[in-house]
Protein backbone atom coordinates (compact mmCIF):
# COMPACT_ATOMS: atom_id res chain seq x y z
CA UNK A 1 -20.94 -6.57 7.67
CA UNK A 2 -20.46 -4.81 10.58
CA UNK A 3 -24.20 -4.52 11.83
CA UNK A 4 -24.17 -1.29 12.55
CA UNK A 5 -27.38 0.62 13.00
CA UNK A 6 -26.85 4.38 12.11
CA UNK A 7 -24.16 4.78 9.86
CA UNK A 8 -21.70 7.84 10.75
CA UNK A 9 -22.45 10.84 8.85
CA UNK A 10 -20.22 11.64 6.02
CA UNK A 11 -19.33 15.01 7.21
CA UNK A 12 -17.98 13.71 9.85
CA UNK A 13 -14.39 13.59 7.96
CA UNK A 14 -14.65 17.23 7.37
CA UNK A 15 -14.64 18.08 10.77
CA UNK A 16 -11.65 15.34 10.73
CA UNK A 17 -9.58 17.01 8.09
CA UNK A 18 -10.12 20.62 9.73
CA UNK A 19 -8.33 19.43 13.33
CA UNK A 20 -6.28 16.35 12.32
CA UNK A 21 -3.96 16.88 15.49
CA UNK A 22 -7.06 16.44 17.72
CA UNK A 23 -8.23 13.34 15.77
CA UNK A 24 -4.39 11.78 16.38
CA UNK A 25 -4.73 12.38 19.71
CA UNK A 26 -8.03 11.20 20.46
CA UNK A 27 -6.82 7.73 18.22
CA UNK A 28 -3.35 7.31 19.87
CA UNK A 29 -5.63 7.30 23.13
CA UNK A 30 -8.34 4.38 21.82
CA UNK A 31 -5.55 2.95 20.99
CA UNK A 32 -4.14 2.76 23.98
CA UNK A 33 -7.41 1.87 25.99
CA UNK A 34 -7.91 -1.11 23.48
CA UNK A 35 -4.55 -2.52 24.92
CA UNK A 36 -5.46 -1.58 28.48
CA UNK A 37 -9.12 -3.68 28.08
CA UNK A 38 -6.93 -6.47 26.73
CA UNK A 39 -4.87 -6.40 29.24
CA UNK A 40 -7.48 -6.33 32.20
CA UNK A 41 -9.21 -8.98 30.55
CA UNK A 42 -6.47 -11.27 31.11
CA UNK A 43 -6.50 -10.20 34.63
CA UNK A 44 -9.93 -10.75 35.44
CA UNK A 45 -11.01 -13.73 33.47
CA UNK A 46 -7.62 -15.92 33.75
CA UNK A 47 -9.34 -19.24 33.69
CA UNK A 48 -10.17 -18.80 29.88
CA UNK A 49 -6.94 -19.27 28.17
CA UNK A 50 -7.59 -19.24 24.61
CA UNK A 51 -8.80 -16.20 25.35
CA UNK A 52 -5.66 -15.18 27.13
CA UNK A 53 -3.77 -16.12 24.38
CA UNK A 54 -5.97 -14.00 22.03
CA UNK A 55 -5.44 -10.87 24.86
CA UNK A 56 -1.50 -11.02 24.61
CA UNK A 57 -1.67 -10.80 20.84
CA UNK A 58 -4.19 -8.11 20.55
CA UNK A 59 -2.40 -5.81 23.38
CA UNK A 60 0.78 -6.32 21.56
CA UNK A 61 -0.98 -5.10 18.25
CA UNK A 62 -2.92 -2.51 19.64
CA UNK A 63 0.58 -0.87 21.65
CA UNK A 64 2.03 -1.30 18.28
CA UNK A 65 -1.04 1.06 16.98
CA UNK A 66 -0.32 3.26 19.76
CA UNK A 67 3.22 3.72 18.28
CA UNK A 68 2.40 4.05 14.88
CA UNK A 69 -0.18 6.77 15.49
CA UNK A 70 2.37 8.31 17.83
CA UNK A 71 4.97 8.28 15.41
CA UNK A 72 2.15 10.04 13.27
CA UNK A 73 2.27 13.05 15.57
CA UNK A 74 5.77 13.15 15.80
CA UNK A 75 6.17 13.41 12.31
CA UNK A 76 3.68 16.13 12.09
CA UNK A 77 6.06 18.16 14.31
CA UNK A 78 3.84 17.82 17.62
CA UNK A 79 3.48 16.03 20.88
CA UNK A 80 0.96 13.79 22.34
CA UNK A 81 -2.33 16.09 23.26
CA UNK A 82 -3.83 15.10 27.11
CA UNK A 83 -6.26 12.61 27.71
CA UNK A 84 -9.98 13.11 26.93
CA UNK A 85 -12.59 11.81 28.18
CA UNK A 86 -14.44 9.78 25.67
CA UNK A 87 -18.06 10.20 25.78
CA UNK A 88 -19.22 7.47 23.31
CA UNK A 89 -17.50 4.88 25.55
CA UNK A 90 -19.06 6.67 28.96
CA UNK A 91 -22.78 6.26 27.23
CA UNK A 92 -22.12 3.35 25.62
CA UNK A 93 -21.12 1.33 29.08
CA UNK A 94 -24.08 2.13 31.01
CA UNK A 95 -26.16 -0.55 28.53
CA UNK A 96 -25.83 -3.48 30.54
CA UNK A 97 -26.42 -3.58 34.37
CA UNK A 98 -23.50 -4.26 36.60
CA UNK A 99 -22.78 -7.28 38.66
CA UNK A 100 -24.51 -10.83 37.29
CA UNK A 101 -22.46 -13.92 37.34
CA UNK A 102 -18.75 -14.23 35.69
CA UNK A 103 -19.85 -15.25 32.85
CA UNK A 104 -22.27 -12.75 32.00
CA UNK A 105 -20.04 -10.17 33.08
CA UNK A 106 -17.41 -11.61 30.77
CA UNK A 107 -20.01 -11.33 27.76
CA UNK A 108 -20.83 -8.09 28.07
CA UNK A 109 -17.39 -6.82 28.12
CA UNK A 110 -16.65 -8.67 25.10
CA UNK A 111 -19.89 -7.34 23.50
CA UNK A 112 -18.92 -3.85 24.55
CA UNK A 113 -15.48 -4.39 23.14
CA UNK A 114 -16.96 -5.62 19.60
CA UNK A 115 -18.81 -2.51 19.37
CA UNK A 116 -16.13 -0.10 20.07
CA UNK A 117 -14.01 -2.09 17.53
CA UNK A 118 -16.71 -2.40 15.16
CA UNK A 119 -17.42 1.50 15.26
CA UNK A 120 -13.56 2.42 14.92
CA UNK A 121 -13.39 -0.16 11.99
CA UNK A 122 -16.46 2.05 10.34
CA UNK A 123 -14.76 5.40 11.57
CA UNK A 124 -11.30 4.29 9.60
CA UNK A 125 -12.95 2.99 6.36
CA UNK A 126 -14.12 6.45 6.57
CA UNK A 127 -11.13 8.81 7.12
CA UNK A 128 -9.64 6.33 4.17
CA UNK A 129 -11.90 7.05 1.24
CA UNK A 130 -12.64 10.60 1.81
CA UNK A 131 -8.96 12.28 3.89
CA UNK A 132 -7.66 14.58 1.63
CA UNK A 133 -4.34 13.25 3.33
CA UNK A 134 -3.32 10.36 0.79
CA UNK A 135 -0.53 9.02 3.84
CA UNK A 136 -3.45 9.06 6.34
CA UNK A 137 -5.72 8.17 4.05
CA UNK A 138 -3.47 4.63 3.59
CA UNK A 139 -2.55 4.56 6.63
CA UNK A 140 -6.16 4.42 8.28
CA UNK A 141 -7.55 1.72 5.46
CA UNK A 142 -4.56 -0.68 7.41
CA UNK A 143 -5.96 0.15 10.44
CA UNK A 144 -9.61 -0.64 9.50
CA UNK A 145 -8.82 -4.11 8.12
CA UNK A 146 -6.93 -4.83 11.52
CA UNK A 147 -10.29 -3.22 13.38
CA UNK A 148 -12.65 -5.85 11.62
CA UNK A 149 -10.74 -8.60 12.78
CA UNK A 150 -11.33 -7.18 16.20
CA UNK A 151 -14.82 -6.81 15.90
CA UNK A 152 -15.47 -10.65 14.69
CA UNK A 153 -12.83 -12.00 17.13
CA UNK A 154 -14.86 -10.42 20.64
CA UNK A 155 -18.20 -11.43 19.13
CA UNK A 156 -16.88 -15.00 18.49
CA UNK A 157 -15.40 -14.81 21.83
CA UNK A 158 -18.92 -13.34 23.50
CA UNK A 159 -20.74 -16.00 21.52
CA UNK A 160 -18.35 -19.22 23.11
CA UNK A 161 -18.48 -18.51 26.72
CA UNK A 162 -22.13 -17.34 26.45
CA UNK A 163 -25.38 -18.71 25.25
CA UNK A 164 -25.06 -17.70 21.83
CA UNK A 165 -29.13 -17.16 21.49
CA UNK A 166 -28.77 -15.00 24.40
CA UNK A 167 -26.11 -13.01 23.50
CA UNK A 168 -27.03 -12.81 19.76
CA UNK A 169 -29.98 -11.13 21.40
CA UNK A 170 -27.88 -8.55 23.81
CA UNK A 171 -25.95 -7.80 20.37
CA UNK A 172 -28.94 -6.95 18.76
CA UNK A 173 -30.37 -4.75 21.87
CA UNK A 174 -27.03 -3.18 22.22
CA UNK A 175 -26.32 -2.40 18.53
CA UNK A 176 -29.84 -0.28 18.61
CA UNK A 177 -29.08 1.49 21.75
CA UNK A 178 -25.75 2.41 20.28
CA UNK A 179 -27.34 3.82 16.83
CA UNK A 180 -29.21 6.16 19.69
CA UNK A 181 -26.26 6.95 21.09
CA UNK A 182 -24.78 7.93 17.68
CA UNK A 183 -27.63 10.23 17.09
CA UNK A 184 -25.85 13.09 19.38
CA UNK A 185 -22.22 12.10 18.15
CA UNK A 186 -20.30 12.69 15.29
CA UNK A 187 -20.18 15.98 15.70
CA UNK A 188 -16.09 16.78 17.11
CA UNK A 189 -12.76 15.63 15.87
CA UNK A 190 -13.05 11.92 18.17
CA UNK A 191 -12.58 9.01 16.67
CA UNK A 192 -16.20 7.53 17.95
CA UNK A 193 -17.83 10.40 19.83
């Protein structure tokens, strides 16, 4: 369902369950730049207000995220780790050349943002069938039904203010570039990297 061209690698979890502080903080942190690209969507595309609209919800949701996985560490008895760079999303951006008109810049942040949410929705389906952690196990299936909704709803978004041949064909080009991406990931306690 999620197109996805290189599937993580199952062992991936057990680097999870060895350093699940470092895989809180690196989530609490994608979730917080998932509410920061809604938000700065909004500010740089305001003529599009369904898609506005859509922006308010999902920075709500993904602060409430934030909070939840927060609450997580808390309740672990630690504190917020620093920010990390993410290097997925630093490889993953150079895809598509800057500038090009409004709209095309608007597509392939939407694009961009479908991936990322696509990949985290794969990443949690993941730590939920195989965490040793039953609580985070649960907790991260929620999460991935909440990610999939994310995915479809920048792709339908991508595919309304662009020509959807077109950008069916970007999704396509950038869905193999990520799989090459993925080929030198998967290897730390990150949620995509």
């Amino acid at each position: 369902m999620l197109g996805l061209k290189l599937a993580t690698d199952p062992r991936w979890v057990n680097i999870v369950e060895k350093n699940i502080d470092e895989i809180l903080t690196d989530h609490a942190y994608c979730e917080q730049k998932a509410a920061s690209t809604a938000i700065s969507l909004i500010v740089t595309f305001p003529e599009y207000p369904e898609l506005v609209q859509e922006m308010i919800a999902l920075s709500r949701e993904e602060m409430g995220h934030f909070k939840m996985v927060h609450d997580k560490i808390l309740k672990r008895g630690k504190t917020l780790g620093r920010y990390r760079k993410d290097e997925y999303a630093i490889q993953l951006l150079k895809f598509f050349p800057k500038g090009g008109n409004r709209t095309t810049q608007l597509v392939h942040r939407l694009l961009y943002a479908a991936l990322i949410e696509a990949r985290s929705c794969e990443r949690f389906r993941l730590l939920s069938e195989e965490l040793n952690d039953k609580e985070l196990s649960d907790f991260y299936h929620k999460l991935m039904v909440s990610e999939a909704g994310h995915y479809t709803m920048f792709l339908k978004f991508a595919r309304k203010y662009g020509q959807k041949e077109e950008v069916d064909k970007k999704w396509l080009e950038l869905l193999d570039y990520e799989a090459e991406i993925m080929k030198d990931l998967g290897r730390k306690e990150t949620i995509h990297g």
